[in-house]
C-alpha atoms as a PDB file:
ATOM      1  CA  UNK A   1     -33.225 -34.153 -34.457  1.00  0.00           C
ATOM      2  CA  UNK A   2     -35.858 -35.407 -31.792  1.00  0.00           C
ATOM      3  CA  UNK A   3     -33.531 -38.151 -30.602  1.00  0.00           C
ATOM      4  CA  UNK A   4     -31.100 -35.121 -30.155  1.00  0.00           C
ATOM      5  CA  UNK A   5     -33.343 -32.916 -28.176  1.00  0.00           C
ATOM      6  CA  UNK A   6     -34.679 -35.537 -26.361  1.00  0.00           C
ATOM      7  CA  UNK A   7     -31.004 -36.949 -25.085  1.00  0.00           C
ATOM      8  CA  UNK A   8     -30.241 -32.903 -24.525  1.00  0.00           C
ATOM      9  CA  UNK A   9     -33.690 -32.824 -22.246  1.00  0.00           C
ATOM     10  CA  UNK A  10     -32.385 -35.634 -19.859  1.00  0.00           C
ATOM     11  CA  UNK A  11     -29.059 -34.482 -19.735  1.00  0.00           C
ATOM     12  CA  UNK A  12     -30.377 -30.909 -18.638  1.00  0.00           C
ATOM     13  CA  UNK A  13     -32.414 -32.592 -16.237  1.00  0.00           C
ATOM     14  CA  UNK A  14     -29.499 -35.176 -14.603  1.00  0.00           C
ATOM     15  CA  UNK A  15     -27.406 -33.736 -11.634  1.00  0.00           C
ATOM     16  CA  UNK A  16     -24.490 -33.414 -14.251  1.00  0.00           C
ATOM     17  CA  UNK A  17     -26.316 -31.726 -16.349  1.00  0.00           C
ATOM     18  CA  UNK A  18     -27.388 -29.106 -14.156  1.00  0.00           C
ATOM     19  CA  UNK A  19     -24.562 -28.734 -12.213  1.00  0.00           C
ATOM     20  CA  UNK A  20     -22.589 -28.287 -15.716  1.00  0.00           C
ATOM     21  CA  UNK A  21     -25.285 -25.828 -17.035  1.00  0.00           C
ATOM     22  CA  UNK A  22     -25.505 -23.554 -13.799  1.00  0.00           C
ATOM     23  CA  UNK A  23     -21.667 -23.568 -13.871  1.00  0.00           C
ATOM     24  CA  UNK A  24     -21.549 -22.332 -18.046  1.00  0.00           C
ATOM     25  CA  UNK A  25     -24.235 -19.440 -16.861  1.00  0.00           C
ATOM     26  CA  UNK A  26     -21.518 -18.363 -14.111  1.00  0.00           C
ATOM     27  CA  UNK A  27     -18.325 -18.678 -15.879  1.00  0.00           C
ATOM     28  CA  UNK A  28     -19.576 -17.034 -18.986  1.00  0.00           C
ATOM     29  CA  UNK A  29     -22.813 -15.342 -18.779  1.00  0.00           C
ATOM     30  CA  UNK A  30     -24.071 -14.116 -15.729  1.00  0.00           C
ATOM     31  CA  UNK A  31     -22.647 -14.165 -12.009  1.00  0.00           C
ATOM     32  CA  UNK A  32     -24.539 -13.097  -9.133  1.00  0.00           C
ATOM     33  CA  UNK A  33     -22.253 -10.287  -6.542  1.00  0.00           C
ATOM     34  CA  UNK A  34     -23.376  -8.423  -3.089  1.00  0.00           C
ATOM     35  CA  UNK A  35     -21.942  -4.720  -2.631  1.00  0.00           C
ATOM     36  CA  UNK A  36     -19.960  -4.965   0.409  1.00  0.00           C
ATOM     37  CA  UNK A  37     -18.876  -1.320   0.770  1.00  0.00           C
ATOM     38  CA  UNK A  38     -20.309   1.900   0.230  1.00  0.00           C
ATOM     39  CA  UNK A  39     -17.879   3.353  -2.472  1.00  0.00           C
ATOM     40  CA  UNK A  40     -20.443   3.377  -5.261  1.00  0.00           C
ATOM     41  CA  UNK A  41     -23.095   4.956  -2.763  1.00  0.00           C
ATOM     42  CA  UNK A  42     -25.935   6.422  -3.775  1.00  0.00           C
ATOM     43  CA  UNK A  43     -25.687   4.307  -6.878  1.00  0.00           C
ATOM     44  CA  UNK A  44     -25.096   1.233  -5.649  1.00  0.00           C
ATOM     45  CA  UNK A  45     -26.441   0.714  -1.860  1.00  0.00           C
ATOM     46  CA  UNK A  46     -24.812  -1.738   0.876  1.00  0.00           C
ATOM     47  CA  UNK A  47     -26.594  -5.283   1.009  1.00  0.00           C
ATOM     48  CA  UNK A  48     -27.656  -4.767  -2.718  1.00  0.00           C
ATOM     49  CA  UNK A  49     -27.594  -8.093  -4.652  1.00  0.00           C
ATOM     50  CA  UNK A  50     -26.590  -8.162  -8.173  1.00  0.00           C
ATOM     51  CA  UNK A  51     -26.398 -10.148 -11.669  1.00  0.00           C
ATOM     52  CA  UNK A  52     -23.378  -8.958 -13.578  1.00  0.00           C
ATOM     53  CA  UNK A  53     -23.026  -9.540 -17.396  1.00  0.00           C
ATOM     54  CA  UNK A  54     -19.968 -10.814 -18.348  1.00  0.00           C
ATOM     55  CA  UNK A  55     -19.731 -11.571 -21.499  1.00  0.00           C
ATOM     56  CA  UNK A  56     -20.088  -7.154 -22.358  1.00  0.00           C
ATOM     57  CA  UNK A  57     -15.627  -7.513 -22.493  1.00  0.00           C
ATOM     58  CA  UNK A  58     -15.468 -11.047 -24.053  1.00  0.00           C
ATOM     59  CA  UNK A  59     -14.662 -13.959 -21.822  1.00  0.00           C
ATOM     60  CA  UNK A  60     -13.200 -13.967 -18.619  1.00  0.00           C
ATOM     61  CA  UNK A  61     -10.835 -16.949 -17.096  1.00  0.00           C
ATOM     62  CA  UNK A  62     -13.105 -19.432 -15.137  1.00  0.00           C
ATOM     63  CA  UNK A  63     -12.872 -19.238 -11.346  1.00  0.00           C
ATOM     64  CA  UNK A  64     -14.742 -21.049  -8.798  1.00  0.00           C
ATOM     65  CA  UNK A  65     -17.208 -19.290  -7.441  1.00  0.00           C
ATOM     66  CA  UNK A  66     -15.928 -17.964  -3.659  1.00  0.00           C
ATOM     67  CA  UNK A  67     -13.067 -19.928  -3.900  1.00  0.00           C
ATOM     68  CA  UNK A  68     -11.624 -17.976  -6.854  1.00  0.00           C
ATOM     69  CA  UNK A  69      -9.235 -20.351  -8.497  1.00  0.00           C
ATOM     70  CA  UNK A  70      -8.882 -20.877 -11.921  1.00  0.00           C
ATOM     71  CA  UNK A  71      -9.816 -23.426 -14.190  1.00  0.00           C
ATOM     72  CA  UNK A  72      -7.075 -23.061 -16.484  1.00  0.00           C
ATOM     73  CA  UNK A  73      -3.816 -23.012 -14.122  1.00  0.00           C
ATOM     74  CA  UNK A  74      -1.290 -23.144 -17.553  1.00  0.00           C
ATOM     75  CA  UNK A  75      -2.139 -19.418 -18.079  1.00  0.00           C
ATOM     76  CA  UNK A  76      -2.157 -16.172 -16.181  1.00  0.00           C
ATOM     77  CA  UNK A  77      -4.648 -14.489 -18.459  1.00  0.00           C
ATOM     78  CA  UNK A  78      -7.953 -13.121 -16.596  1.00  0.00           C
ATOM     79  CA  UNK A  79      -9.281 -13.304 -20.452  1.00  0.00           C
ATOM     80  CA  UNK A  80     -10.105 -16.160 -22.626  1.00  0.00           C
ATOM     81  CA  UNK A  81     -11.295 -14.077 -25.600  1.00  0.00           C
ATOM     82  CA  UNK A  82     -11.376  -9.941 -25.689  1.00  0.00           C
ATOM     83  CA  UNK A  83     -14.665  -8.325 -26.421  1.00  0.00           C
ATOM     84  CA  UNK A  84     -15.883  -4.851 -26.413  1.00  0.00           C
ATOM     85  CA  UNK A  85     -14.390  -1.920 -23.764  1.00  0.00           C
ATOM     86  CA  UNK A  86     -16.389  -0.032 -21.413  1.00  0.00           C
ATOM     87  CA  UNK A  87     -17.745   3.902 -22.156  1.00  0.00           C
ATOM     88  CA  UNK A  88     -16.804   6.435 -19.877  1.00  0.00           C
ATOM     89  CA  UNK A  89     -18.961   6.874 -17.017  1.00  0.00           C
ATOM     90  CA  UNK A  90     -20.016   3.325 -17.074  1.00  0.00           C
ATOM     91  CA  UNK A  91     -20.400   0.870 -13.961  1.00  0.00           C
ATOM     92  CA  UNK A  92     -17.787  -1.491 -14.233  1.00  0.00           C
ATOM     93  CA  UNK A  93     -16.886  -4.669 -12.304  1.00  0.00           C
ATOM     94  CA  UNK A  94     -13.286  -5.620 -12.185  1.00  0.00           C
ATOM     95  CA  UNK A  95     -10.502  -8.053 -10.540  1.00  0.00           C
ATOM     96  CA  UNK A  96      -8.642  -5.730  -8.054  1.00  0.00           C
ATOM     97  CA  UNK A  97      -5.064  -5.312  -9.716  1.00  0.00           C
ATOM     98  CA  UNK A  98      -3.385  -5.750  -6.941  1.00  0.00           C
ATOM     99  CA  UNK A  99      -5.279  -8.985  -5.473  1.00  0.00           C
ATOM    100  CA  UNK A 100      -7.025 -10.244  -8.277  1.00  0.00           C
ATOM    101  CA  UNK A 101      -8.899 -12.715  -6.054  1.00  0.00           C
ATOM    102  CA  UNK A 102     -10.926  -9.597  -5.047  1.00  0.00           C
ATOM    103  CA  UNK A 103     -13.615  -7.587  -7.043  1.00  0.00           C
ATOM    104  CA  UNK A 104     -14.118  -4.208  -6.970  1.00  0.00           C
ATOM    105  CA  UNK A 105     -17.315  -2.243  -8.596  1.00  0.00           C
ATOM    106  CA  UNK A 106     -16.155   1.177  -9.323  1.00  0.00           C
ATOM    107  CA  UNK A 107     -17.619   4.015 -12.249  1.00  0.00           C
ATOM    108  CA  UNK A 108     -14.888   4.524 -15.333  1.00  0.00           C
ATOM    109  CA  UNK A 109     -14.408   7.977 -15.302  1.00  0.00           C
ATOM    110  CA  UNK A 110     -10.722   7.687 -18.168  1.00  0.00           C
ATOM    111  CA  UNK A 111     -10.312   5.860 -20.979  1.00  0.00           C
ATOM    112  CA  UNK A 112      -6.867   4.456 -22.848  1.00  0.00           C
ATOM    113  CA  UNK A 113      -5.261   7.927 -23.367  1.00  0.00           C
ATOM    114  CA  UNK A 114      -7.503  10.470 -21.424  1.00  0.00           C
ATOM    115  CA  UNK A 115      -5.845  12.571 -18.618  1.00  0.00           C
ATOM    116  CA  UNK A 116      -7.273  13.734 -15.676  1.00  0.00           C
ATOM    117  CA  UNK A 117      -6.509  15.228 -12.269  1.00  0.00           C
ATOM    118  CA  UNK A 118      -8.345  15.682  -9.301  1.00  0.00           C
ATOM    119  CA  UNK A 119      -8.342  19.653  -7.586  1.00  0.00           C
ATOM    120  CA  UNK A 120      -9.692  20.379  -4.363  1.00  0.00           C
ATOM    121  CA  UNK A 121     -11.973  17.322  -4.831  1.00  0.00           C
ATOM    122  CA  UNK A 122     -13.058  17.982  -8.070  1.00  0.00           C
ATOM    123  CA  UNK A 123     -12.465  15.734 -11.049  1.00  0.00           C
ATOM    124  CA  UNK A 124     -10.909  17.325 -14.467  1.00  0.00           C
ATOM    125  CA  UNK A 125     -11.107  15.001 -17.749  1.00  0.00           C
ATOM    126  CA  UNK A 126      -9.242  15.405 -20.661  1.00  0.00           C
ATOM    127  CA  UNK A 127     -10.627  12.947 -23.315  1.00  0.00           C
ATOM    128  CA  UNK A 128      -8.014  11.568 -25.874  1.00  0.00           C
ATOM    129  CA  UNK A 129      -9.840  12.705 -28.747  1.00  0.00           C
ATOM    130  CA  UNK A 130      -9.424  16.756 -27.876  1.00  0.00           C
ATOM    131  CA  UNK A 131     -10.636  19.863 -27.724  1.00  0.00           C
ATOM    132  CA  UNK A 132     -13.429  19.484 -31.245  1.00  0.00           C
ATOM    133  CA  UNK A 133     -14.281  16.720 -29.136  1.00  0.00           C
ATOM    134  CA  UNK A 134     -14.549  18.327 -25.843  1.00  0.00           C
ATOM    135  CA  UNK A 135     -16.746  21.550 -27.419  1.00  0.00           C
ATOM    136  CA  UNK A 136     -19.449  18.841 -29.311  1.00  0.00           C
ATOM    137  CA  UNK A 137     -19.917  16.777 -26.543  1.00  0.00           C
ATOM    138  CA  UNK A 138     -19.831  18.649 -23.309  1.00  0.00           C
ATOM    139  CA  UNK A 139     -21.779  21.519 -21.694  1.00  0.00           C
ATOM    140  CA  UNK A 140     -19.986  24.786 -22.338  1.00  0.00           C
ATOM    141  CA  UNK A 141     -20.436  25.158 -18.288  1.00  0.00           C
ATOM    142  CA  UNK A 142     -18.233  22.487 -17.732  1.00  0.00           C
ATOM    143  CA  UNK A 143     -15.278  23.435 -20.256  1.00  0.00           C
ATOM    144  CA  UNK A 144     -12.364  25.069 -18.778  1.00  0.00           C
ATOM    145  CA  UNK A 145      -9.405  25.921 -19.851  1.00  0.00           C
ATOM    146  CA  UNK A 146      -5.819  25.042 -17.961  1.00  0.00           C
ATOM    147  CA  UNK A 147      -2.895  26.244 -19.446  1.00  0.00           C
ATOM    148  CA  UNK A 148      -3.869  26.182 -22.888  1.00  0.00           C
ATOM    149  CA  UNK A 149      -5.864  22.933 -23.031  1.00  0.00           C
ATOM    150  CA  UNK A 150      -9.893  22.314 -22.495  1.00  0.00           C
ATOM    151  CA  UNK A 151     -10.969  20.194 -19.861  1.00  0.00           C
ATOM    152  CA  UNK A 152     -13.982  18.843 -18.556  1.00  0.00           C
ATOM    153  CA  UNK A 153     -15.075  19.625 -14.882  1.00  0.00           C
ATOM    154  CA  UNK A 154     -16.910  16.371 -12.845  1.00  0.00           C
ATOM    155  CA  UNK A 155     -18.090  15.532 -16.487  1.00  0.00           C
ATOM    156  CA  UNK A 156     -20.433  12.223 -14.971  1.00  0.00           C
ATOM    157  CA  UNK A 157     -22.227  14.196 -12.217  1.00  0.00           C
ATOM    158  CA  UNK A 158     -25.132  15.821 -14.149  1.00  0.00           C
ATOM    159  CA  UNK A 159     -25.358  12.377 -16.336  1.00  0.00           C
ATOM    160  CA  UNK A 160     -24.848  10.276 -12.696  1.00  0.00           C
ATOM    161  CA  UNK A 161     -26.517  11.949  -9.831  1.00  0.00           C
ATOM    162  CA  UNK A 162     -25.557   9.398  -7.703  1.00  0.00           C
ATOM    163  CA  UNK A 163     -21.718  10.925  -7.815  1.00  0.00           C
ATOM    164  CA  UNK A 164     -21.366  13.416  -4.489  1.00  0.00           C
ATOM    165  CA  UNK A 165     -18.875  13.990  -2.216  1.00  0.00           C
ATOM    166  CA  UNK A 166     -18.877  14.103   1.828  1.00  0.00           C
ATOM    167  CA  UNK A 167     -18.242  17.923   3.444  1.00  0.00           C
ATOM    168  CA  UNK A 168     -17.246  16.638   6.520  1.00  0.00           C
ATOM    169  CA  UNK A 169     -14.572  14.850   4.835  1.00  0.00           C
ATOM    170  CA  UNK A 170     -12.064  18.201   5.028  1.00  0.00           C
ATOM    171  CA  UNK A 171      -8.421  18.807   5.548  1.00  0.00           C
ATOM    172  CA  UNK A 172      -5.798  17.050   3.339  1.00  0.00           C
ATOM    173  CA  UNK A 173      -3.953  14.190   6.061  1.00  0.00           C
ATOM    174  CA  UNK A 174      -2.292  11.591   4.424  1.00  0.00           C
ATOM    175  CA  UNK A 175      -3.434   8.161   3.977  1.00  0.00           C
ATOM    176  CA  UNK A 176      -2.506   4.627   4.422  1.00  0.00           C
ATOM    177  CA  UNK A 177      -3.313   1.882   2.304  1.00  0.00           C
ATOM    178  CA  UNK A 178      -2.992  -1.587   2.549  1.00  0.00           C
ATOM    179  CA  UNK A 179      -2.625  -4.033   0.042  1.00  0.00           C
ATOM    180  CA  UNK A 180      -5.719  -5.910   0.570  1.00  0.00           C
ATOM    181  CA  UNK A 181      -7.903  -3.039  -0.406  1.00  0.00           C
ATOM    182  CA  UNK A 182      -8.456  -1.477   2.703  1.00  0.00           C
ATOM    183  CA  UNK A 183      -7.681   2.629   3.133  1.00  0.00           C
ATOM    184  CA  UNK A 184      -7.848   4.646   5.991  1.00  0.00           C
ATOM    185  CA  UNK A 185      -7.191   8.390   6.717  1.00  0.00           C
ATOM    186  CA  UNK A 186      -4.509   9.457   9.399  1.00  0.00           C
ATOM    187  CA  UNK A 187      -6.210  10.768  12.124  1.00  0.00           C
ATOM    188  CA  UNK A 188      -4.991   9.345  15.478  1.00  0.00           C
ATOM    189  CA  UNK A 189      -1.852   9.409  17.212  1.00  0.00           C
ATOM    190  CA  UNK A 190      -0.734   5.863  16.644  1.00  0.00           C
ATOM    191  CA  UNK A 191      -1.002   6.936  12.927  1.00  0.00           C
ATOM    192  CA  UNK A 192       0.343   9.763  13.077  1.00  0.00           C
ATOM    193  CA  UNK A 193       3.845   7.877  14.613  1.00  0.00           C
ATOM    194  CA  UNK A 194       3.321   5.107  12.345  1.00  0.00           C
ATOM    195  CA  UNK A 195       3.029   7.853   9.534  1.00  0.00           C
ATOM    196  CA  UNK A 196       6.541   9.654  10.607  1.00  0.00           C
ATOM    197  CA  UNK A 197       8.054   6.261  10.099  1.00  0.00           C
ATOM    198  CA  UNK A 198      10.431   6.089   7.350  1.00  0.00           C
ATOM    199  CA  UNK A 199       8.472   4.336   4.243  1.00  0.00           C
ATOM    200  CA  UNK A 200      10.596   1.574   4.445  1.00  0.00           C
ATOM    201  CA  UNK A 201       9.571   0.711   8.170  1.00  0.00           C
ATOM    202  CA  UNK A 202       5.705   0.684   7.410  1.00  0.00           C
ATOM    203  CA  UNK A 203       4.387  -2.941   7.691  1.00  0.00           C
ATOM    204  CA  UNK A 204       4.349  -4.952   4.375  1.00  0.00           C
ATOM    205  CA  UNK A 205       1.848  -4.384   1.823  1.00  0.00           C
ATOM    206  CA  UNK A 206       1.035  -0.827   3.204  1.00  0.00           C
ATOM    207  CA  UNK A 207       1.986   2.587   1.507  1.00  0.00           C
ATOM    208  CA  UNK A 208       1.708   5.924   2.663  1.00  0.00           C
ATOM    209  CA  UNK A 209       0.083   8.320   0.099  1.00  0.00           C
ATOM    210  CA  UNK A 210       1.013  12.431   1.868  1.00  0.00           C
ATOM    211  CA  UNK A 211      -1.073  13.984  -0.095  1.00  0.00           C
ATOM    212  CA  UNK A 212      -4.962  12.749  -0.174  1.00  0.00           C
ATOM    213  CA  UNK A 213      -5.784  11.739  -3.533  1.00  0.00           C
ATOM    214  CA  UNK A 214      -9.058  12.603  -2.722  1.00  0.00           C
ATOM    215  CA  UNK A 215      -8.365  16.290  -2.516  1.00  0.00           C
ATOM    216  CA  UNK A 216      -5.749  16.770  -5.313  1.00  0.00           C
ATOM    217  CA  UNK A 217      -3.365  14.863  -7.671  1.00  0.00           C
ATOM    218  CA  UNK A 218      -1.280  15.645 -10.137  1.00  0.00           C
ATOM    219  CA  UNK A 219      -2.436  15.296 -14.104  1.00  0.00           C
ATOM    220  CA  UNK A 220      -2.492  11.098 -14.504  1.00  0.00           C
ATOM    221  CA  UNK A 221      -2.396   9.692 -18.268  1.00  0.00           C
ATOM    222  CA  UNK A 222      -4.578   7.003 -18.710  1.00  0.00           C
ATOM    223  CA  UNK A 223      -1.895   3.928 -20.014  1.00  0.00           C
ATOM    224  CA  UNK A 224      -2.266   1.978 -23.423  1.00  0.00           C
ATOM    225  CA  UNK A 225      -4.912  -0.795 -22.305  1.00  0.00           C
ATOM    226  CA  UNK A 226      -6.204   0.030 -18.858  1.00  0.00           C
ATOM    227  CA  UNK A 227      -9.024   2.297 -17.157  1.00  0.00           C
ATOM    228  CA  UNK A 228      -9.106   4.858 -14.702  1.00  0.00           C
ATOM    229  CA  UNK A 229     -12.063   4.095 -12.273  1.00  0.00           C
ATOM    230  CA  UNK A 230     -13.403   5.930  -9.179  1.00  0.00           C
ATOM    231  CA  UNK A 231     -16.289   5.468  -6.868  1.00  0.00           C
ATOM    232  CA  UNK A 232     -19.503   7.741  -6.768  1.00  0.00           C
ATOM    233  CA  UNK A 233     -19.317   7.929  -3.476  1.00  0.00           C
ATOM    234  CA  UNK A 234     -15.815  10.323  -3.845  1.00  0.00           C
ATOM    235  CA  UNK A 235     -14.977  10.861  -0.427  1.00  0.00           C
ATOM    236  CA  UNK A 236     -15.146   7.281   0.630  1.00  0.00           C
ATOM    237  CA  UNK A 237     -13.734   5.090  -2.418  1.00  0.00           C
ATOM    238  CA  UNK A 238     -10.582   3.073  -2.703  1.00  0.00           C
ATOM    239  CA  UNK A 239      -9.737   3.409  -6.035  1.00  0.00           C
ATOM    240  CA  UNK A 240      -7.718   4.424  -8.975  1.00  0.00           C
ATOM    241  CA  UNK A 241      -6.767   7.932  -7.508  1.00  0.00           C
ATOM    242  CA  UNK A 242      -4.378   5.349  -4.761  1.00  0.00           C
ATOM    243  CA  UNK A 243      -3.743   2.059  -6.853  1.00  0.00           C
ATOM    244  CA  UNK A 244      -4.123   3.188 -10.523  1.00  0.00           C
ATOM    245  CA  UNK A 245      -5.812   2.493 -13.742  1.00  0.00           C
ATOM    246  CA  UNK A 246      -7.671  -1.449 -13.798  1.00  0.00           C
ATOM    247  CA  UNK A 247      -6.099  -3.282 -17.348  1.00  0.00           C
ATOM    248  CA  UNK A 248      -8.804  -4.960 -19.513  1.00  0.00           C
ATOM    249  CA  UNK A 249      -7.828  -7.975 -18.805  1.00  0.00           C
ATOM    250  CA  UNK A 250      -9.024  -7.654 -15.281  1.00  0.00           C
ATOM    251  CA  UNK A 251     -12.485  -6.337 -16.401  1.00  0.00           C
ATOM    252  CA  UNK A 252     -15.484  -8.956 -15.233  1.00  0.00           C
ATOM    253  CA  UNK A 253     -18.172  -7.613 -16.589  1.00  0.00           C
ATOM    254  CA  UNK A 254     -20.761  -4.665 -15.740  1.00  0.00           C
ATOM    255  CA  UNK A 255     -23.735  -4.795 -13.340  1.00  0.00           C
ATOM    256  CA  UNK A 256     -27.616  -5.672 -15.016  1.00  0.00           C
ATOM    257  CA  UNK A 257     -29.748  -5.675 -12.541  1.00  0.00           C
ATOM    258  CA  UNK A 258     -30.502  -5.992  -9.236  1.00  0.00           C
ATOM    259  CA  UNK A 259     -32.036  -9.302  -7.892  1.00  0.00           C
ATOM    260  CA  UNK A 260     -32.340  -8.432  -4.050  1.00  0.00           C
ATOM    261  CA  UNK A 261     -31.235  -5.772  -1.783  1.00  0.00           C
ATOM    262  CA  UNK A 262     -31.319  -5.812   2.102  1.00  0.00           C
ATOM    263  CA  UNK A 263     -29.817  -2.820   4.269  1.00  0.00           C
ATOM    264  CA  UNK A 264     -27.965  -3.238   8.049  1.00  0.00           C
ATOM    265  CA  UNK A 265     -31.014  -3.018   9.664  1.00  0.00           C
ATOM    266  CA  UNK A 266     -32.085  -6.367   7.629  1.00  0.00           C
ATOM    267  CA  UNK A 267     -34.954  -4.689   5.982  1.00  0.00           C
ATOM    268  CA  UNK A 268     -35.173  -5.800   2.449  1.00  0.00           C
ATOM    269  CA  UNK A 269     -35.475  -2.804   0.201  1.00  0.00           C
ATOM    270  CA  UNK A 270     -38.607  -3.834  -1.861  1.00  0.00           C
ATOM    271  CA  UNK A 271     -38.176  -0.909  -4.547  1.00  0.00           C
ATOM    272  CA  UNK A 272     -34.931  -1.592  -5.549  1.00  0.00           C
ATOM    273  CA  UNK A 273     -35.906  -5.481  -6.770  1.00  0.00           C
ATOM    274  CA  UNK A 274     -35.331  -5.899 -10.307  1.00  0.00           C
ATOM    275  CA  UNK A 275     -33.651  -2.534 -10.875  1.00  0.00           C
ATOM    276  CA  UNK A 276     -30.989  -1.899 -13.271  1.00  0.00           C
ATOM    277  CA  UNK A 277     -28.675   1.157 -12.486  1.00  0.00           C
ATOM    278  CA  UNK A 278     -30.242   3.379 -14.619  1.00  0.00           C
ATOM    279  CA  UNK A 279     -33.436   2.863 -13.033  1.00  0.00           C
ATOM    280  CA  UNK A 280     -31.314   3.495  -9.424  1.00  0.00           C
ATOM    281  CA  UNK A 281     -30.124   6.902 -11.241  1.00  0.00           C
ATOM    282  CA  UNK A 282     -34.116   7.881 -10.905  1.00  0.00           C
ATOM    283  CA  UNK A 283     -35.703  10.728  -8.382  1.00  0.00           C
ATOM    284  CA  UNK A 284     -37.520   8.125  -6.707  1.00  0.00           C
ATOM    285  CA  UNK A 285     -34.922   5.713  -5.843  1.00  0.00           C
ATOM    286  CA  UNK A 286     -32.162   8.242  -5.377  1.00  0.00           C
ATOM    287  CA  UNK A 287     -34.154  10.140  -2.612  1.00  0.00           C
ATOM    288  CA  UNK A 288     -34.145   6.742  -0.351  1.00  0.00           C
ATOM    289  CA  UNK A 289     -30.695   5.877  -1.108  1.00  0.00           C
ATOM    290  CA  UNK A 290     -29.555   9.815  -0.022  1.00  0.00           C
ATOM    291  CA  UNK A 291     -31.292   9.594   3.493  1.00  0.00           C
ATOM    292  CA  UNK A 292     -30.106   6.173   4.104  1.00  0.00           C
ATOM    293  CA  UNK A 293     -26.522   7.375   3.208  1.00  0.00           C
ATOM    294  CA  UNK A 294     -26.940  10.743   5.387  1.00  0.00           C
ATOM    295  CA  UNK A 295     -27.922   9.076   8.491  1.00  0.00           C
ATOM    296  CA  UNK A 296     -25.073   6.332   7.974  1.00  0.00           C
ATOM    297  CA  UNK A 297     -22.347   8.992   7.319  1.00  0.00           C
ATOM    298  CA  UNK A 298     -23.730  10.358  10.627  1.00  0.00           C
ATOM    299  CA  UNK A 299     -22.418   7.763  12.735  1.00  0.00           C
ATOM    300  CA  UNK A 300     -18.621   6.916  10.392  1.00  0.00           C
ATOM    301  CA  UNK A 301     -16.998   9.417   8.204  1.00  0.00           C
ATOM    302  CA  UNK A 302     -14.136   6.483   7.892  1.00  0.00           C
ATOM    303  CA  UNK A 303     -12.964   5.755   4.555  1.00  0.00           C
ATOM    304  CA  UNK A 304     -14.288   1.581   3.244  1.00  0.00           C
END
């Protein structure tokens, strides 16, 4: 046994050995991911650094790190072995459907069977298991009723203060969206001509979405298999409302905590070191992460 954990010690310590190691930690137990955008402001800031768990929904495929190509190139699957499913109103992060080379870190507002619709901004959830369901679990403030059935209204924003919308985000233009990720609202003149294009004239990999998803949609049934996510910050998220629910295979893992965090200004943001999200979710942290938003929504009410 001391031969064997010797031999084991000088492996670990070889070039191979480490190189091997630090890979097994990334492919399978912890990878480290910035926040590029500010869809999951004031949760999750700009410039924050992360470790995400990923072994929370099994194993995922192996990918090189930045490169992002697989390690087994016989399969498709994003999973190697299934493991548990997220909760509702959990912080997810997930290949993009549509580009799986991409991640996205959005909130999972619907589960496998829940409906929900979006009115006038606000979100409405109807969770699989019903109405005794809906009257144990949720504040009798937020049930409503809509024609005949009880629904939840913004059921993660007393639980997730960091959820808000933007009031100068108003009006209901239509939006493009491309197929790389990126959304914007129509609000110039070139747009507006590109918008009064017939559909099948708009460059490839963009669609045009009439009416806003962010303002209302119609009542959306959570498939068999997948999850409907959504950023916190509402008014500025690319997510399931335009490119629909995320299947479990593309699920990565969930953020754990954050390991450093430095804002456009390059000043490194001390108080958020070591933080997991539910720490973020505090007074203390919140407040910070509100007037940094405020003063940045200031200057761009575009949408990331």
């Amino acid at each position: 046994m001391k031969n064997f954990l010797y031999k084991a010690y000088k492996f670990s310590n070889s070039w191979t050995g480490t190189v091997i190691i630090v890979l097994f930690v990334i492919f399978f137990v912890a990878q480290a991911f910035r926040i590029p955008s500010g869809s999951m402001k004031d949760s999750l800031l700009i410039g924050d650094h992360l470790f995400a768990k990923k072994f929370v929904y099994g194993v995922p495929t192996p990918h090189l790190p930045f490169l992002e190509v697989s390690l087994t190139p016989w399969t498709n699957d994003l999973h190697l072995v299934d493991g548990g499913a997220p909760a509702r109103g959990d912080i997810v992060i997930f290949r993009y459907p549509h580009n799986v080379k991409m991640h996205y870190v959005k909130r999972c507002v619907g589960l496998p069977g829940d409906q929900l619709f979006v009115k006038d901004k606000e979100l409405y959830l109807r969770p699989v298991e019903g109405d005794d369901f809906i009257n144990k679990n949720y504040p009798k403030e937020n049930i409503v009723t809509v024609d005949g059935k009880l629904w939840v209204k913004n059921p993660y924003v007393k639980e997730h203060p960091g959820i808000h919308h933007d009031d100068a985000i108003m009006g209901d233009s239509p939006v493009l969206l491309a197929n790389d990720g990126r959304m914007e609202r129509i609000d110039t003149e070139e747009k507006m001509n590109m918008a009064a294009m017939n559909i099948y004239q708009l460059p490839e990999g963009v669609k045009m979405f009439k009416h806003n998803p962010i303002f209302e949609t119609e009542v959306i049934t959570v498939p068999k298999g997948n999850y409907f996510m959504m950023g916190d910050n509402r008014d500025h998220s690319n997510d399931s409302r335009f490119w629909g629910p995320v299947p479990y295979a593309n699920l990565e893992g969930t953020p754990w905590f954050i390991y450093f965090s430095m804002d456009d200004h390059f000043e490194i943001r001390w108080d958020r070191m070591g933080k997991t999200p539910t720490d973020l979710e505090q007074p203390e942290h919140l407040k910070r992460a509100v007037a940094e938003r405020i003063k940045e929504d200031k200057k761009d009410n575009g949408l990331d």
